[in-house]
C-alpha atoms as a PDB file:
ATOM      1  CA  UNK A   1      19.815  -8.743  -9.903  1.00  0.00           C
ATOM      2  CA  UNK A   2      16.342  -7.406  -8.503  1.00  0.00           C
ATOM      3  CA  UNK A   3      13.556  -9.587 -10.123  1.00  0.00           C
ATOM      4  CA  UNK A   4      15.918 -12.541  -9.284  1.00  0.00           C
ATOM      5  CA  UNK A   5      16.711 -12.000  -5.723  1.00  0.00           C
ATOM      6  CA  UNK A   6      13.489  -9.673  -4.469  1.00  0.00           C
ATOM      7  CA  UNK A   7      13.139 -11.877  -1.628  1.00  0.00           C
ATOM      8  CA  UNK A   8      17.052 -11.639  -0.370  1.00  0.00           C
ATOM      9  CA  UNK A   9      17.121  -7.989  -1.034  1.00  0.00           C
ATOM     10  CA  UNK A  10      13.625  -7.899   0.729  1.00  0.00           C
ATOM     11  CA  UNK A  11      15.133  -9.435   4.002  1.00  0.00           C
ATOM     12  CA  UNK A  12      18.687  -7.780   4.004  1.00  0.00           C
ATOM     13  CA  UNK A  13      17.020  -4.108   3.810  1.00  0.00           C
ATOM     14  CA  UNK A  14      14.319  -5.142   6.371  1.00  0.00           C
ATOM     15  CA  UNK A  15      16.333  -7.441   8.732  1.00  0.00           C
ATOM     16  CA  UNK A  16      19.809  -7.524   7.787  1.00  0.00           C
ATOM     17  CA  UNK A  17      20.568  -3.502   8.669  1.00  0.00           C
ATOM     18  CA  UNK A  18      20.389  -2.339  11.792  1.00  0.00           C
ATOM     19  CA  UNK A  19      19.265   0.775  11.353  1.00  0.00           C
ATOM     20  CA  UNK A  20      16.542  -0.548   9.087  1.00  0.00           C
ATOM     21  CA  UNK A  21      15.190  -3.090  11.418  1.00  0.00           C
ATOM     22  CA  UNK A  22      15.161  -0.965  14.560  1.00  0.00           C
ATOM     23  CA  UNK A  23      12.984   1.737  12.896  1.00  0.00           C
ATOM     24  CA  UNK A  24      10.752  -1.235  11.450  1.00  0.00           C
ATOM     25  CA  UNK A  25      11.386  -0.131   8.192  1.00  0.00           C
ATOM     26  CA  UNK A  26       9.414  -2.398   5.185  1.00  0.00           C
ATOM     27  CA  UNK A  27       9.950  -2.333   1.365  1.00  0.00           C
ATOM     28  CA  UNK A  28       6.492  -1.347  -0.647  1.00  0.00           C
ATOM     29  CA  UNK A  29       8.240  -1.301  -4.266  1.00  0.00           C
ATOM     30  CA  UNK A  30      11.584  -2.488  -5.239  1.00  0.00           C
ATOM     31  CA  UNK A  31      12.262  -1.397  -8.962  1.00  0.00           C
ATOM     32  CA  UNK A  32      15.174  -0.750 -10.952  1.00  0.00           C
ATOM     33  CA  UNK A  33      16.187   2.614 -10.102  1.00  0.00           C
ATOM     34  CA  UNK A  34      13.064   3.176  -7.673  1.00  0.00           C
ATOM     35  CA  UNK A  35      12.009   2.306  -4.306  1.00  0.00           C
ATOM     36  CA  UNK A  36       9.383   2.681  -1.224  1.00  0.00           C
ATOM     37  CA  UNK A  37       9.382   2.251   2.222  1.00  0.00           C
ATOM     38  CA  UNK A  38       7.032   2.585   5.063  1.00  0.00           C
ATOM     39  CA  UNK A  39       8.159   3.039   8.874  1.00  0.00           C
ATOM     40  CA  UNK A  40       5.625   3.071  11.278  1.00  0.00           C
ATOM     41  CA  UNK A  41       5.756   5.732  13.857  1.00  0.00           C
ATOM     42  CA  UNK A  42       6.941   4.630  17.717  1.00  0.00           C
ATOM     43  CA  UNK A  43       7.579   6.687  20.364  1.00  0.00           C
ATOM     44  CA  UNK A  44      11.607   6.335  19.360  1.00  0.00           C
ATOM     45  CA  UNK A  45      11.314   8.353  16.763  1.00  0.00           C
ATOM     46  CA  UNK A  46       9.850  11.862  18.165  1.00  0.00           C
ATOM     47  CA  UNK A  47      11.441  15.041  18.318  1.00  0.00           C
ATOM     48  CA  UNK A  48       8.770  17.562  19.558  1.00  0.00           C
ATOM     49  CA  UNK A  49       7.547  16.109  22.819  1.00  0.00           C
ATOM     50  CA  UNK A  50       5.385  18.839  22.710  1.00  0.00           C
ATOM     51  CA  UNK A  51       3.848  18.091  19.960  1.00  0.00           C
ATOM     52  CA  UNK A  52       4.295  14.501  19.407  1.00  0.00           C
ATOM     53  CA  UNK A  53       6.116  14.418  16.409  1.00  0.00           C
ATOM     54  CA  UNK A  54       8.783  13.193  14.091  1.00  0.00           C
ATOM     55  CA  UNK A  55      12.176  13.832  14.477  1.00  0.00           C
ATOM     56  CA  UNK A  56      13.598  15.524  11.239  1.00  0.00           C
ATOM     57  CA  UNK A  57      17.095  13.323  12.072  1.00  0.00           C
ATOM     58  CA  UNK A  58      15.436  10.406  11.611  1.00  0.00           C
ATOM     59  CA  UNK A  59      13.347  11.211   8.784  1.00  0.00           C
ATOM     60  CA  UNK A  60      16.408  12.054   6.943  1.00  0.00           C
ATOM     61  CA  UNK A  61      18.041   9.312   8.000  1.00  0.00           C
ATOM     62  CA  UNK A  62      15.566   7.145   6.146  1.00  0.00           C
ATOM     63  CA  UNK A  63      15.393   9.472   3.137  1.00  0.00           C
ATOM     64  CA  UNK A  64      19.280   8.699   3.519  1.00  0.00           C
ATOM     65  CA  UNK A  65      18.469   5.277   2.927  1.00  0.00           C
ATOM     66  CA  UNK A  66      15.877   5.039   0.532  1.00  0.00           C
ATOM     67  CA  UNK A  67      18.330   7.270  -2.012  1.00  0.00           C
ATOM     68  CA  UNK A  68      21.373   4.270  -1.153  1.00  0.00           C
ATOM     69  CA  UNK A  69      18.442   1.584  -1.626  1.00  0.00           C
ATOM     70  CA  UNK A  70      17.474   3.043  -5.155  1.00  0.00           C
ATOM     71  CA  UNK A  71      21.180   3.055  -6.061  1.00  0.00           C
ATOM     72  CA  UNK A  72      21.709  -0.498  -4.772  1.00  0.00           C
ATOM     73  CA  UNK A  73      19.438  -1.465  -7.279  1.00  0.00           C
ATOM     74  CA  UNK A  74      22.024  -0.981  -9.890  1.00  0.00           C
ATOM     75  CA  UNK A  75      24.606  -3.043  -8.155  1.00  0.00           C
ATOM     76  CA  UNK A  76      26.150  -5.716 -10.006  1.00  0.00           C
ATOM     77  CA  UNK A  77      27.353  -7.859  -7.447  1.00  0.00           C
ATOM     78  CA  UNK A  78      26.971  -8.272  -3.243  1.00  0.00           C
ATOM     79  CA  UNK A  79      30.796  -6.258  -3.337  1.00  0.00           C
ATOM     80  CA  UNK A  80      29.828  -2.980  -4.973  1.00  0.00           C
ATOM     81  CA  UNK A  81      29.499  -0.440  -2.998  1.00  0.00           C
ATOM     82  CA  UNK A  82      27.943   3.063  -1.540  1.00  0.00           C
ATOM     83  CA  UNK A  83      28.878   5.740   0.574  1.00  0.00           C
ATOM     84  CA  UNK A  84      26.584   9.197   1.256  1.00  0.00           C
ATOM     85  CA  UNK A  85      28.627  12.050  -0.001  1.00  0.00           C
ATOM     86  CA  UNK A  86      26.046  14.941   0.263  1.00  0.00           C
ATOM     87  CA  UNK A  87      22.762  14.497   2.080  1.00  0.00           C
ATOM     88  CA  UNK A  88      19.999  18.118   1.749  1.00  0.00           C
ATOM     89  CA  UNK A  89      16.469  17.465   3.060  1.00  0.00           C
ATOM     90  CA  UNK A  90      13.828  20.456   2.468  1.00  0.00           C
ATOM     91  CA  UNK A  91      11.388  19.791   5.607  1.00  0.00           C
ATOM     92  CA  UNK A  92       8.035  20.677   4.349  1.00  0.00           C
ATOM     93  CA  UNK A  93       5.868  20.144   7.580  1.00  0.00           C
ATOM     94  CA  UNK A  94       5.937  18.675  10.884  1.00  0.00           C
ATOM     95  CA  UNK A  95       5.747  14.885  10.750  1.00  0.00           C
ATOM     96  CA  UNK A  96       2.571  14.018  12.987  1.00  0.00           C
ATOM     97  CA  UNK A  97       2.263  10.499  15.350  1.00  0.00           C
ATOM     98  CA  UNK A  98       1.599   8.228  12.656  1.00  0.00           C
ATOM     99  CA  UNK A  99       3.786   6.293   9.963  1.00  0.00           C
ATOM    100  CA  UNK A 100       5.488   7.689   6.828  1.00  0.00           C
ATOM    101  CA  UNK A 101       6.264   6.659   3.126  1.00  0.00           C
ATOM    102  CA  UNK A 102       9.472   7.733   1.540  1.00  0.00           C
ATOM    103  CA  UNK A 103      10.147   6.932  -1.686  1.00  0.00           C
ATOM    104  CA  UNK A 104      13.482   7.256  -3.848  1.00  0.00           C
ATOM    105  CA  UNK A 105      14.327   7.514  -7.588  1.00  0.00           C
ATOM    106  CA  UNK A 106      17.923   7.655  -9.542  1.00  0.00           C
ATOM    107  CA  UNK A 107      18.474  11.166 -11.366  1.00  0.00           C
ATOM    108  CA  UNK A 108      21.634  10.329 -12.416  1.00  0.00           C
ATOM    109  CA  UNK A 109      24.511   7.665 -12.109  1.00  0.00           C
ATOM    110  CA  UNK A 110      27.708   8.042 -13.674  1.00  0.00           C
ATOM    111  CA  UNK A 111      30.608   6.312 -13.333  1.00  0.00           C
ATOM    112  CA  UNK A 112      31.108   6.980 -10.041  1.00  0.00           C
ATOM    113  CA  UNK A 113      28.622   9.797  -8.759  1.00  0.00           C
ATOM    114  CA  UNK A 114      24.994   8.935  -7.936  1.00  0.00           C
ATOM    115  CA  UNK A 115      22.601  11.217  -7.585  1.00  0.00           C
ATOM    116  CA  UNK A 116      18.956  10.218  -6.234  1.00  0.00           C
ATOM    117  CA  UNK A 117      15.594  12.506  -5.492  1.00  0.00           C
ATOM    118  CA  UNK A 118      13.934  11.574  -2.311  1.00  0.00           C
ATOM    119  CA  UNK A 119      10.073  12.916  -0.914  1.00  0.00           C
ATOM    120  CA  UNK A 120       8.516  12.127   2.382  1.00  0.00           C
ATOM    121  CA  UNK A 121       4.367  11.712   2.460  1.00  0.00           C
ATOM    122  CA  UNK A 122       2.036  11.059   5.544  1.00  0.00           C
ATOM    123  CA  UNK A 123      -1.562  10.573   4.788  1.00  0.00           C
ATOM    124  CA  UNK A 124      -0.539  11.345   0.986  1.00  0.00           C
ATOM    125  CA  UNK A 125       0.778  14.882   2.349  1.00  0.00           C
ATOM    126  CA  UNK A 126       4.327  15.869   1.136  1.00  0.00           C
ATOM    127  CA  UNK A 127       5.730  16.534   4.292  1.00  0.00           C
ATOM    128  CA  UNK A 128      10.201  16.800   3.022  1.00  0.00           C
ATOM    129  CA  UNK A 129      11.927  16.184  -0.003  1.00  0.00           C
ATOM    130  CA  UNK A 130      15.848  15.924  -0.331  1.00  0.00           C
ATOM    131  CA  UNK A 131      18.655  15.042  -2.901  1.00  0.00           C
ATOM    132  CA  UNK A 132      21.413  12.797  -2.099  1.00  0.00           C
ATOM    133  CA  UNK A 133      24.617  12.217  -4.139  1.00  0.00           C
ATOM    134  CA  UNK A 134      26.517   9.176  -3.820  1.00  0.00           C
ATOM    135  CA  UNK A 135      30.216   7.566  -4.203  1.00  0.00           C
ATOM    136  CA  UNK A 136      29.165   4.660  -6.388  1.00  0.00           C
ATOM    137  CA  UNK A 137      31.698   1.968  -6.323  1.00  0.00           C
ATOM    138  CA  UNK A 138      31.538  -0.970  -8.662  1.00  0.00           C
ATOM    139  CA  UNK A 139      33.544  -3.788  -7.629  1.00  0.00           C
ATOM    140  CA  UNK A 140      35.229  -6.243 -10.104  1.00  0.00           C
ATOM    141  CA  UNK A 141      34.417  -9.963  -8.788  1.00  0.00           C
ATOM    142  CA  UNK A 142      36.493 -11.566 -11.392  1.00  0.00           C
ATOM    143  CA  UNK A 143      39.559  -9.500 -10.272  1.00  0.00           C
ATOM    144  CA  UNK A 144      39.624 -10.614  -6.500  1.00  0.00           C
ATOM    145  CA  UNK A 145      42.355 -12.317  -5.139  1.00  0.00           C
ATOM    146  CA  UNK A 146      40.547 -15.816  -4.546  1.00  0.00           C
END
């Protein structure tokens, strides 16, 4: 489903979800089982006015995202679907004014669990890492009542 709709899946992560377009959020690598995202840093997104920095909500918020992105990349059809289950981000250093990569990969998927690996870099820094497990719901197009 990726290599033949990159450009759809391309525009409903960047423009399509809220979320995603409000933090200006824009897909590096699409693969299956592995993505990357940049978001540029904006004032929005601070926590330490003192410091100018990152809020560790939103970061994990995005790591959030990136983990359901590399899981989406298993979906079969537009109808499957994902829900966060457990969510644990290890914040490595403050987040400084300027953007951040987060990338995702699949550990496992099962029948229903996923389970994806998540890390946070600025400037090629590892600044948090997290896990995120997944409800993983397959739905059966040919089934639907029409």
């Amino acid at each position: 489903m990726i290599e033949t709709n990159k450009e759809f899946i391309k525009r409903v992560i960047e423009k399509d979800i809220p979320v995603h377009k409000f933090l200006g959020l824009k897909l590096l690598v699409i693969e299956k089982g592995f993505v990357k995202v940049s978001v540029p840093f904006r004032d929005e997104v601070v926590g330490d006015i003192r410091k100018n920095r990152w809020h560790g909500g939103i970061i994990a918020t995005i790591m959030d995202s990136v983990g359901g992105i590399a899981g989406g990349t298993h979906f079969k059809s537009f109808d499957d679907k994902l829900a966060t289950i457990d969510l644990r981000i290890d914040y490595l250093k403050g987040a400084e004014a300027s953007s951040i990569i987060v990338e995702g990969k699949i550990v496992r998927l099962g029948n229903r669990i996923l389970v994806t690996k998540m890390k946070a870099f600025q400037n090629d820094e590892l600044i948090a890492e997290g896990k995120g497990v997944y409800n993983f719901i397959r739905i059966d197009s040919s089934s639907k009542k029409k």
